[in-house]
N, C-alpha and C. Protein backbone atom coordinates (compact mmCIF):
# COMPACT_ATOMS: atom_id res chain seq x y z
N UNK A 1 -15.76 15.96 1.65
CA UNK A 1 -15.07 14.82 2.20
C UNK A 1 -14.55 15.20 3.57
N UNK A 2 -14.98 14.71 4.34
CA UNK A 2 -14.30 14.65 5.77
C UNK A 2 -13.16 13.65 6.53
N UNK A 3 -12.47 14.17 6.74
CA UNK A 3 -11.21 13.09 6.97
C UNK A 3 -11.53 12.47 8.47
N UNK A 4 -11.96 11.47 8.60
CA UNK A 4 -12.35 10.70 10.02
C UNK A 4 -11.23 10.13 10.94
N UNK A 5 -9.95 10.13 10.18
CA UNK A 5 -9.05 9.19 10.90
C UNK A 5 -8.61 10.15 11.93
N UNK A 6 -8.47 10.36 12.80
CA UNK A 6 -8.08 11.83 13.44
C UNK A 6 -6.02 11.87 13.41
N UNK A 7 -5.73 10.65 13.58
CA UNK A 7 -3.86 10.30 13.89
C UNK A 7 -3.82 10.48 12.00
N UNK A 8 -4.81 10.40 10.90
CA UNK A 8 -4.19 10.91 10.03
C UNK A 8 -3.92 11.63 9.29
N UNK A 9 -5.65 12.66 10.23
CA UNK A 9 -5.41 14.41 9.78
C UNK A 9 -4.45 14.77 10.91
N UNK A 10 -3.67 14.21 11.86
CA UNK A 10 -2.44 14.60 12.48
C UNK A 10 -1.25 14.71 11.51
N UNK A 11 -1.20 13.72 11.00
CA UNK A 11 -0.10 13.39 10.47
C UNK A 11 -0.15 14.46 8.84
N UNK A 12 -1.16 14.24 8.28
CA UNK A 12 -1.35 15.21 7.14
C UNK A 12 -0.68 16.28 7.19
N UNK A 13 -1.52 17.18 8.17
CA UNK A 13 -1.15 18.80 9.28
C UNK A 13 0.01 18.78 9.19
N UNK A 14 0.81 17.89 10.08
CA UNK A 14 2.03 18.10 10.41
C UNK A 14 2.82 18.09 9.30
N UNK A 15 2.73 17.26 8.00
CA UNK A 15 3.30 17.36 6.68
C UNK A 15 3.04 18.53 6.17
N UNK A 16 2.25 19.21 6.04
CA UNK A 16 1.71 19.84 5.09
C UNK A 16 2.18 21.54 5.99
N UNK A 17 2.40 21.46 7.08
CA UNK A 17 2.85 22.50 8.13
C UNK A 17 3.92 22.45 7.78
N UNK A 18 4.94 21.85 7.74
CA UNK A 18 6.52 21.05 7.67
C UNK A 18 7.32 21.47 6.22
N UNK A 19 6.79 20.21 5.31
CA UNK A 19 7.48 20.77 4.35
C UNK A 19 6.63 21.25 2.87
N UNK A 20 5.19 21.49 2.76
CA UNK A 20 4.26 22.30 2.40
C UNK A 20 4.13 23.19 2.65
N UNK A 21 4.71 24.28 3.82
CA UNK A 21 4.46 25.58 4.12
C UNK A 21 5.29 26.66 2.89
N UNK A 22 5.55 26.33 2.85
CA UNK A 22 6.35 27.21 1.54
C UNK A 22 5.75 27.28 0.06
N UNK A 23 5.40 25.99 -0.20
CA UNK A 23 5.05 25.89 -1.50
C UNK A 23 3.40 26.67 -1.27
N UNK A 24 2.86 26.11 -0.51
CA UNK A 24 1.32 26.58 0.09
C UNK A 24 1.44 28.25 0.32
N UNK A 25 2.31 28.64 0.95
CA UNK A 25 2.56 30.29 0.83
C UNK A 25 2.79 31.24 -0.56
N UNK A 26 3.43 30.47 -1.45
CA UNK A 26 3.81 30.67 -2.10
C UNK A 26 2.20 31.20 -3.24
N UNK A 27 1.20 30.43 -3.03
CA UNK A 27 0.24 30.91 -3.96
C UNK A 27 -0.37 31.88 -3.81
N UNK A 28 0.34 33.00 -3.21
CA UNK A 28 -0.66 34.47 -3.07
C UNK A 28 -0.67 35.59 -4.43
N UNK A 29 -1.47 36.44 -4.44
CA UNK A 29 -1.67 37.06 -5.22
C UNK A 29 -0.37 37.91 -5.34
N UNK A 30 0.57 38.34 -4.39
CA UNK A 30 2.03 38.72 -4.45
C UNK A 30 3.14 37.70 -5.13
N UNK A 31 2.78 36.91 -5.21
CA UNK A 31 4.14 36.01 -6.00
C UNK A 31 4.34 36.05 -7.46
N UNK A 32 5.20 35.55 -7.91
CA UNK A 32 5.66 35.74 -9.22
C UNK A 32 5.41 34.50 -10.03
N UNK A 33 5.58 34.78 -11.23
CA UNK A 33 4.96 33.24 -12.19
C UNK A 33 6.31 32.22 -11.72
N UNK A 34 7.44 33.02 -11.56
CA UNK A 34 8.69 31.58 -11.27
C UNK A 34 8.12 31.03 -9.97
N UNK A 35 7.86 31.82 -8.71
CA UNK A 35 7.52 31.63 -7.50
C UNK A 35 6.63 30.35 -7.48
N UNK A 36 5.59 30.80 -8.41
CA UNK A 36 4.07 30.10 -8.57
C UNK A 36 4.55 28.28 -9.15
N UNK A 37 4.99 28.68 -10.24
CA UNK A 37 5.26 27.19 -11.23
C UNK A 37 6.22 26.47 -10.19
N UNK A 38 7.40 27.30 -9.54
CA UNK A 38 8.54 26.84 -8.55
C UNK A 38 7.71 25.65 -7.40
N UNK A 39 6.79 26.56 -6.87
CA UNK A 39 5.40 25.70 -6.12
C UNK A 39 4.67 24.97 -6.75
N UNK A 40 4.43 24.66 -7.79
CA UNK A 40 3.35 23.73 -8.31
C UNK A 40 4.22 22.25 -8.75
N UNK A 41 5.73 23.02 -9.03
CA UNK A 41 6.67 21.51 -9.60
C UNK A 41 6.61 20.79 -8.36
N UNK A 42 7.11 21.81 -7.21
CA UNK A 42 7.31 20.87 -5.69
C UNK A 42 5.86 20.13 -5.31
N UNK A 43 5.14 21.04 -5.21
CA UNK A 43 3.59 20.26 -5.32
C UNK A 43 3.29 18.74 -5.42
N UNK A 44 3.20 18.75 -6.62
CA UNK A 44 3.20 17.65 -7.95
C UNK A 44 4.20 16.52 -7.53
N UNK A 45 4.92 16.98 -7.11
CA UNK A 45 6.15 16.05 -6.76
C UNK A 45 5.73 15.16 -5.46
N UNK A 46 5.04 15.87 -4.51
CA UNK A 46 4.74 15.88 -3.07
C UNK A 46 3.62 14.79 -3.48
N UNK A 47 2.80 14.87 -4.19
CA UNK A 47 1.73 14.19 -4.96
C UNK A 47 1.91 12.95 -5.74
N UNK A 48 2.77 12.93 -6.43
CA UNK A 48 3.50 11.72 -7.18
C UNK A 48 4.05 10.66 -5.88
N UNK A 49 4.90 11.27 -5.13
CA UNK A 49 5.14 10.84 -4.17
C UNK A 49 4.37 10.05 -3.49
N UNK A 50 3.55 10.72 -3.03
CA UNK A 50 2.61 10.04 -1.87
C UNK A 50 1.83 8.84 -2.64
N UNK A 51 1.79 9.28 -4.04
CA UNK A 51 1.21 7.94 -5.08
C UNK A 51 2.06 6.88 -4.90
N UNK A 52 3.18 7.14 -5.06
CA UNK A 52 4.49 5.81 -5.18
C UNK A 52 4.21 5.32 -4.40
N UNK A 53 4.18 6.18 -3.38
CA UNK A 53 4.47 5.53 -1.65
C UNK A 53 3.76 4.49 -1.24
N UNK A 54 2.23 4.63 -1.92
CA UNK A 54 1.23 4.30 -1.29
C UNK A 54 1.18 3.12 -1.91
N UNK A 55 1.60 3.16 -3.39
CA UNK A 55 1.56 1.57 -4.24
C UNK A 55 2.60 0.68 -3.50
N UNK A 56 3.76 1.24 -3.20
CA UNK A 56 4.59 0.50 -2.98
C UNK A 56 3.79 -0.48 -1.39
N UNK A 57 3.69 0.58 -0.97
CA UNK A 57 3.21 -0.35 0.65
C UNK A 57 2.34 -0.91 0.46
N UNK A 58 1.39 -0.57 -0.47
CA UNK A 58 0.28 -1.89 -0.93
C UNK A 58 0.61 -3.47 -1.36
N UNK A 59 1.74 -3.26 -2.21
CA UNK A 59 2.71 -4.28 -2.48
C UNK A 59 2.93 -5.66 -1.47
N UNK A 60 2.93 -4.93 -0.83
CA UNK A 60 3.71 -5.57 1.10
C UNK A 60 3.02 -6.85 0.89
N UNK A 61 3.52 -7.94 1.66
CA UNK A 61 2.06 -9.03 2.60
C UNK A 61 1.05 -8.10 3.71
N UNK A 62 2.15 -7.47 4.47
CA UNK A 62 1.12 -6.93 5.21
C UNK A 62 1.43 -5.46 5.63
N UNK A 63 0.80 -4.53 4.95
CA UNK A 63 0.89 -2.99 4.63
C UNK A 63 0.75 -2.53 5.96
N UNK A 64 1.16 -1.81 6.26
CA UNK A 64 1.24 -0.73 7.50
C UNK A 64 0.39 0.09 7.32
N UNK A 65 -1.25 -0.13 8.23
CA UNK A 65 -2.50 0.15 8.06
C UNK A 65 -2.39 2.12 8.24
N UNK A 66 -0.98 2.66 8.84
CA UNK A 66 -1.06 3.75 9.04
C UNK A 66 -0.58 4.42 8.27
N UNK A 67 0.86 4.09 7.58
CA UNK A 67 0.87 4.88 6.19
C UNK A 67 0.20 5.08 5.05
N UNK A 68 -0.85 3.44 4.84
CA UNK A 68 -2.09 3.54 3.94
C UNK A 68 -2.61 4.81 4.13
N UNK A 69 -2.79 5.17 5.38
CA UNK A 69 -3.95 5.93 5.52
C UNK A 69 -3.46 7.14 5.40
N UNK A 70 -1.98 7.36 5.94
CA UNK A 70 -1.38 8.79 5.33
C UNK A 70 -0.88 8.50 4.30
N UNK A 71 -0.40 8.10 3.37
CA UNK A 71 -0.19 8.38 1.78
C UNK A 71 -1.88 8.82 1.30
N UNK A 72 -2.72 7.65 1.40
CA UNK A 72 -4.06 8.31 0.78
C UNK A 72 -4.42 9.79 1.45
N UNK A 73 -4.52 9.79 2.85
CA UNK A 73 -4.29 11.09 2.85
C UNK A 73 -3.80 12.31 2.72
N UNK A 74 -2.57 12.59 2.24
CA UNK A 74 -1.98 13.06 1.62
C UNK A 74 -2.28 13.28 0.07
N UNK A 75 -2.62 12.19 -0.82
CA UNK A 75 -3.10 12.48 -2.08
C UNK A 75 -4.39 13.31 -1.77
N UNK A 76 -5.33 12.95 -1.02
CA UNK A 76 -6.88 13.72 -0.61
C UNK A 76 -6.19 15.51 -0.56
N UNK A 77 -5.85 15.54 0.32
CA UNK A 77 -5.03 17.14 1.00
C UNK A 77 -4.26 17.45 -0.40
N UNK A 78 -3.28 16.84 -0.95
CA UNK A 78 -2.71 17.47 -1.53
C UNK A 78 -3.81 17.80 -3.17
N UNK A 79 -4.29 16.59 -3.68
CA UNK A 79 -5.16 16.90 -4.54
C UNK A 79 -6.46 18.17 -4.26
N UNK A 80 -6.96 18.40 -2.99
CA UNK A 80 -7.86 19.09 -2.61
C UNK A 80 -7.15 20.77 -2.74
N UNK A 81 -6.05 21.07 -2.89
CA UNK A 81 -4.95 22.03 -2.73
C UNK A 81 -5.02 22.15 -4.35
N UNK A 82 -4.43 21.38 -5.04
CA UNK A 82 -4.04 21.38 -6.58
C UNK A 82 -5.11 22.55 -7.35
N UNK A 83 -6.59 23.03 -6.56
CA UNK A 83 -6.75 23.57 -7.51
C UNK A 83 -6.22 24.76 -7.75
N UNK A 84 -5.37 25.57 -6.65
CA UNK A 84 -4.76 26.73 -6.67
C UNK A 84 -3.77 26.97 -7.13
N UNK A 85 -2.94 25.83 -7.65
CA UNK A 85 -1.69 25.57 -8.53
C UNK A 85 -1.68 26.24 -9.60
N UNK A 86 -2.43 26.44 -10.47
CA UNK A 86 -2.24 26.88 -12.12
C UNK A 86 -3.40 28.21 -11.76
N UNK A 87 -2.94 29.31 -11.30
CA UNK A 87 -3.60 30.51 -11.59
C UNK A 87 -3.12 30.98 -12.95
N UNK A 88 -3.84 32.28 -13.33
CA UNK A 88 -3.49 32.98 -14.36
C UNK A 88 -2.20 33.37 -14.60
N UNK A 89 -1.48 33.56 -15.40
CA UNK A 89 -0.58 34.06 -15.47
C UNK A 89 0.79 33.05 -15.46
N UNK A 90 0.63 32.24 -14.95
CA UNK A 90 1.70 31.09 -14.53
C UNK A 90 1.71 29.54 -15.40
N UNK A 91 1.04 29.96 -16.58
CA UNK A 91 2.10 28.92 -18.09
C UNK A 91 2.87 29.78 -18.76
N UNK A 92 3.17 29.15 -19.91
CA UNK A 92 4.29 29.52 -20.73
C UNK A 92 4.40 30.68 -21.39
N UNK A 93 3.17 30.90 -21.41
CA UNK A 93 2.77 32.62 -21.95
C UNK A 93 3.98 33.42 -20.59
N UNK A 94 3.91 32.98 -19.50
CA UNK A 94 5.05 33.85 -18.61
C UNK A 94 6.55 33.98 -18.86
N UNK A 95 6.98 32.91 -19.68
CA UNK A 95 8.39 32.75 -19.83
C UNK A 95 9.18 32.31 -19.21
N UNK A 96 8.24 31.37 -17.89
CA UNK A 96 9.09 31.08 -16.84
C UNK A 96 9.18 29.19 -17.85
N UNK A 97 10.00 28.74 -17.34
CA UNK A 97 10.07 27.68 -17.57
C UNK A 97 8.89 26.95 -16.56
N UNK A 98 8.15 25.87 -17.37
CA UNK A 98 7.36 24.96 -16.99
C UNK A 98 6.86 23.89 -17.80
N UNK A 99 6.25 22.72 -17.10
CA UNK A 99 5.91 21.48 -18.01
C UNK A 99 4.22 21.64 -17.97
N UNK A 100 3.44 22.63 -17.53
CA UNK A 100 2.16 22.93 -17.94
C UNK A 100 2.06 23.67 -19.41
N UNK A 101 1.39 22.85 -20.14
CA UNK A 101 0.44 23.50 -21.62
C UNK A 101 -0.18 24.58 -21.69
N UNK A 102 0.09 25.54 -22.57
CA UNK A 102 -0.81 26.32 -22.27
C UNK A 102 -2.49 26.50 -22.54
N UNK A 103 -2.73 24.98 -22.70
CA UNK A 103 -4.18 24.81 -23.49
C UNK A 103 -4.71 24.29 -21.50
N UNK A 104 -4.18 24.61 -20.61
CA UNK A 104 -4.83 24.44 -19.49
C UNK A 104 -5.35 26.03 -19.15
N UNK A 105 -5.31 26.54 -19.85
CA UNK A 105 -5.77 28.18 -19.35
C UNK A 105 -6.63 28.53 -20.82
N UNK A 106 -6.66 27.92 -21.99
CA UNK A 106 -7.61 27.97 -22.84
C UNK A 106 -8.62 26.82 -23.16
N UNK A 107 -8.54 25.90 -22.34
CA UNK A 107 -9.17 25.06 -22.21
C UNK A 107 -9.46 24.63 -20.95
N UNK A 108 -10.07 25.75 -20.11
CA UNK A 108 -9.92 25.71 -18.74
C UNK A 108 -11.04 24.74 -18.25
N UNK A 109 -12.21 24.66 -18.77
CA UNK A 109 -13.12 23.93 -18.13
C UNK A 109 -12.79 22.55 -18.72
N UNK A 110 -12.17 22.20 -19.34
CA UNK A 110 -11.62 20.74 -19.77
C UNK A 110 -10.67 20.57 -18.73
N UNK A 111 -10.14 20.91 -18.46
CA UNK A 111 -8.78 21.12 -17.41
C UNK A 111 -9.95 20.90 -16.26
N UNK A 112 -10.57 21.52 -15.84
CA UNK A 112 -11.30 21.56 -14.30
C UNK A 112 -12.33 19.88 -14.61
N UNK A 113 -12.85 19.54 -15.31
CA UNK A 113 -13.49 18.42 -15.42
C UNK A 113 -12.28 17.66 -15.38
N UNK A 114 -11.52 17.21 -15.83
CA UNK A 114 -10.11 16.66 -15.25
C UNK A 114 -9.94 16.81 -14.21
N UNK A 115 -9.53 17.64 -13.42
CA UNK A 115 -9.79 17.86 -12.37
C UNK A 115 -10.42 17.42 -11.06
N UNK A 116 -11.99 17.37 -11.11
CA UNK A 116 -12.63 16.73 -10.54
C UNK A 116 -13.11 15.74 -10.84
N UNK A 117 -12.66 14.92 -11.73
CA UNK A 117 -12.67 13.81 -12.15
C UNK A 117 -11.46 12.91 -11.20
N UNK A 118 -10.65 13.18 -10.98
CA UNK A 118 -9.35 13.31 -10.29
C UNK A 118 -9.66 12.99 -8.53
N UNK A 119 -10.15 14.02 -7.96
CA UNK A 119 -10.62 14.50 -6.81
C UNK A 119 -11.81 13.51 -6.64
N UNK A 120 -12.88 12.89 -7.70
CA UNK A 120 -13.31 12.37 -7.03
C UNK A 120 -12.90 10.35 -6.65
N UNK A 121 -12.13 10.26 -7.78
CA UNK A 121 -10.93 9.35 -7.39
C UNK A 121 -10.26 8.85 -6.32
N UNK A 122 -9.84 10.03 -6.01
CA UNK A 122 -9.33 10.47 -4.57
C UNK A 122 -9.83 10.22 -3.78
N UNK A 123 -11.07 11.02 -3.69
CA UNK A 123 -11.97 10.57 -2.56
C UNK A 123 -12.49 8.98 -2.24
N UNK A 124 -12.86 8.43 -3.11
CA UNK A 124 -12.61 7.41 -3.01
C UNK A 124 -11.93 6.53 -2.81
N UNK A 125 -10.84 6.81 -2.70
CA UNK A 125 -9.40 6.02 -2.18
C UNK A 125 -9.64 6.28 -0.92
N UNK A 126 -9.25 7.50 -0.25
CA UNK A 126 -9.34 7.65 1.40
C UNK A 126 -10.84 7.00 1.77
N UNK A 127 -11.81 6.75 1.36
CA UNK A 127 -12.90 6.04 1.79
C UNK A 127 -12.61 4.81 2.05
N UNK A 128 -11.66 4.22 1.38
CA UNK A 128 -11.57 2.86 1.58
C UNK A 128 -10.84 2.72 2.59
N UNK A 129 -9.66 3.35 2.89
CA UNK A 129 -8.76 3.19 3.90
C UNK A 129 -9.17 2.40 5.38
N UNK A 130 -10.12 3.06 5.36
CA UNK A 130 -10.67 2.13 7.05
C UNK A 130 -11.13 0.57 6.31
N UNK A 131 -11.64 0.19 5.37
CA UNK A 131 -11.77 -1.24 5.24
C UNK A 131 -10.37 -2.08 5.18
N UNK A 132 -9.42 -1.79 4.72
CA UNK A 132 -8.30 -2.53 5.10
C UNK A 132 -8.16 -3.47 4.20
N UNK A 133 -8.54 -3.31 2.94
CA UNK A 133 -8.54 -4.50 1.90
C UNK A 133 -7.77 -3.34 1.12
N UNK A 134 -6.60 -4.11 0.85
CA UNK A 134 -5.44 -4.14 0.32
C UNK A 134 -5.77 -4.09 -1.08
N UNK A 135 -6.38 -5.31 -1.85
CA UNK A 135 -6.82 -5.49 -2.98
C UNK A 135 -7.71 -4.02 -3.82
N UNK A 136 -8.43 -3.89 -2.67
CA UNK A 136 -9.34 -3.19 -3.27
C UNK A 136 -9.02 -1.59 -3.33
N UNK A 137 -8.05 -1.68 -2.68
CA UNK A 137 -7.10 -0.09 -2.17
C UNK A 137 -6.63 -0.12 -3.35
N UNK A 138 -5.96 -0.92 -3.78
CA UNK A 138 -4.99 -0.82 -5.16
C UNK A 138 -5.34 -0.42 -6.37
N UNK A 139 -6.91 -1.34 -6.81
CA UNK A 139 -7.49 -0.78 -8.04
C UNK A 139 -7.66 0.51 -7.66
N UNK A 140 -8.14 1.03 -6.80
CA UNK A 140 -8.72 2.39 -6.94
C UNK A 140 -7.68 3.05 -6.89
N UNK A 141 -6.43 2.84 -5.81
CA UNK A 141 -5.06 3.78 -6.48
C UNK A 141 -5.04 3.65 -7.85
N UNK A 142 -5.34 2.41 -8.50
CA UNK A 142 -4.95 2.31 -9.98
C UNK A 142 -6.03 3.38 -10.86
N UNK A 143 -6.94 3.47 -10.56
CA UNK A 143 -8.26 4.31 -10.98
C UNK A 143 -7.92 5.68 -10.77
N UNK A 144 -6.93 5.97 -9.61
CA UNK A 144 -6.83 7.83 -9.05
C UNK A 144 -5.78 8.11 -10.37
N UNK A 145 -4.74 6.98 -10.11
CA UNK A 145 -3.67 7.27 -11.39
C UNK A 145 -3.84 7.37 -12.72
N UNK A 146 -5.01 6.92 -12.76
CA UNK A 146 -5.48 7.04 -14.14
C UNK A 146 -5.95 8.22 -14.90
N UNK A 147 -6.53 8.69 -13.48
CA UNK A 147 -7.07 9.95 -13.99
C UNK A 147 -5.84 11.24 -13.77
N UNK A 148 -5.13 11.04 -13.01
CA UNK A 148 -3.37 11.92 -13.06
C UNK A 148 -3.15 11.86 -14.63
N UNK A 149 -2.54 10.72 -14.94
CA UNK A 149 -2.45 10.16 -16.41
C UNK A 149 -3.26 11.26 -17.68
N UNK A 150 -4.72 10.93 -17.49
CA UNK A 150 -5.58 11.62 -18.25
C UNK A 150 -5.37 12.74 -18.95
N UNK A 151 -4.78 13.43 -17.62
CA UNK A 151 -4.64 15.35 -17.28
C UNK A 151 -3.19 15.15 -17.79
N UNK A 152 -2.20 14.37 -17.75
CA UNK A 152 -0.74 15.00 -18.12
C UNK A 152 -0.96 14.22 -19.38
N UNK A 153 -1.25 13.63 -20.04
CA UNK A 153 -1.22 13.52 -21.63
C UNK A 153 -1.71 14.63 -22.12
N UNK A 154 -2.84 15.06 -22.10
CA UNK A 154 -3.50 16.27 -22.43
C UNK A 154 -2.71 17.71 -22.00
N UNK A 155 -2.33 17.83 -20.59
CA UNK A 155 -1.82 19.31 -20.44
C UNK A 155 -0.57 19.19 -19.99
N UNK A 156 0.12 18.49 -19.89
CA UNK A 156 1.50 18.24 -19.33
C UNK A 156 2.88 17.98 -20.44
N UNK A 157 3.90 18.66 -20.89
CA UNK A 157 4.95 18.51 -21.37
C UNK A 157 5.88 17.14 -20.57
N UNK A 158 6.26 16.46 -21.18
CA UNK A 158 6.90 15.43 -20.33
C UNK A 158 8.43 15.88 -19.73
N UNK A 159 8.99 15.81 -18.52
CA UNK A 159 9.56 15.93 -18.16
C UNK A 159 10.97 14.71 -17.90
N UNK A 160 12.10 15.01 -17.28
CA UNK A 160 12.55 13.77 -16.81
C UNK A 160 12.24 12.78 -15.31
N UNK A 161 10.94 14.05 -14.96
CA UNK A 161 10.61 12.86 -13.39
C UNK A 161 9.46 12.07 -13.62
N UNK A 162 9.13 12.53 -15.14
CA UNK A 162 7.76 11.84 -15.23
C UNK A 162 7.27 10.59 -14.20
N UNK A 163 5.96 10.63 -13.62
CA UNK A 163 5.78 9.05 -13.17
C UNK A 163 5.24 8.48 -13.94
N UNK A 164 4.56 7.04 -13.78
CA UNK A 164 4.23 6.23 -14.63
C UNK A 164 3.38 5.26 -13.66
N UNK A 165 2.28 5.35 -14.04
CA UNK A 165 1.32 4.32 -13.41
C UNK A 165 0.65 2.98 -14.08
C-alpha cells in the first residue's frame, strides 16, 4: 500500500514522530515485557482513537476531507506497525499485567490471519479516502471495526476502555 496523499503522509510522520516515538522505540529487543505491553496498551489506544475519530467526522454533513484522510491514515500506519506489538515473551506468561490472551502466542497463525484480515480492511479504507463519499467511507470503517472486534473477542481480556463498534 502506498500512501499517495503526500499532506497526509505529512501529517502521519509528524504524529507518529511526536507522540509515537516512544511507544515505537520501545519495541527493541532490549526492552522489558512491562516496557513492551506499556507500548502496545498506548498503541491500541492511538488506534482506537483514530477509529473514533474518524467515525465521528464521518457523522458530520460535511466531514473535513483532511482529517478523513489522516484518521484513515493513521489506522493504515498504525495498523501496518501492530505487527510488532505482541513479540514473544510479552503475555501473561510474563507477569506483567495485560489484556492480551495468551492463546495469541499459541495460536499464533490464527492471531496473524486476524491480523491481515484487519490490514487488509484498512487498506481499503485509505483507498477510498480520495473518492470523498462519506457513505461509502463509513461501511468500510464499519468493515475495519469489525475485524478489530474479531481479534479482541478471541484474544483480548476486556478492559475498562474497551471500544465498541
Amino acid at each position: 500500500m502506498v500512501i499517495r496523499n503526500w499532506q497526509v503522509l505529512c501529517l502521519v510522520m509528524i504524529f507518529v514522530f511526536s507522540d509515537g516515538m516512544l511507544a515505537t522505540a520501545v519495541f527493541s529487543r532490549d526492552a522489558s515485557p512491562a516496557q513492551v505491553i506499556f507500548a502496545r496498551k498506548s498503541n491500541e489506544r492511538e488506534l482506537g482513537g483514530a477509529y473514533s475519530e474518524l467515525k465521528d467526522e464521518l457523522k458530520k454533513k460535511k466531514p473535513m476531507q483532511f482529517l478523513v484522510g489522516e484518521y484513515a491514515g493513521q489506522i493504515l500506519i498504525w495498523g501496518q506497525d501492530q505487527a510488532h506489538w505482541y513479540p514473544d515473551g510479552s503475555g501473561p506468561a510474563s507477569g506483567e499485567d495485560t489484556n492480551a490472551k495468551a492463546e495469541i502466542w499459541t495460536e499464533r497463525e490464527e492471531f496473524d490471519a486476524l491480523y491481515a484480515a484487519f490490514l487488509v480492511e484498512a487498506e481499503k479504507l485509505y483507498e477510498l479516502v480520495d473518492a470523498k463519499d462519506s457513505e461509502a467511507l463509513a461501511r468500510q470503517l464499519d468493515n475495519t471495526g469489525k475485524t478489530c472486534i474479531a481479534c479482541h473477542e478471541r484474544y483480548k481480556t476486556r478492559d475498562e476502555f474497551e471500544f465498541t463498534f
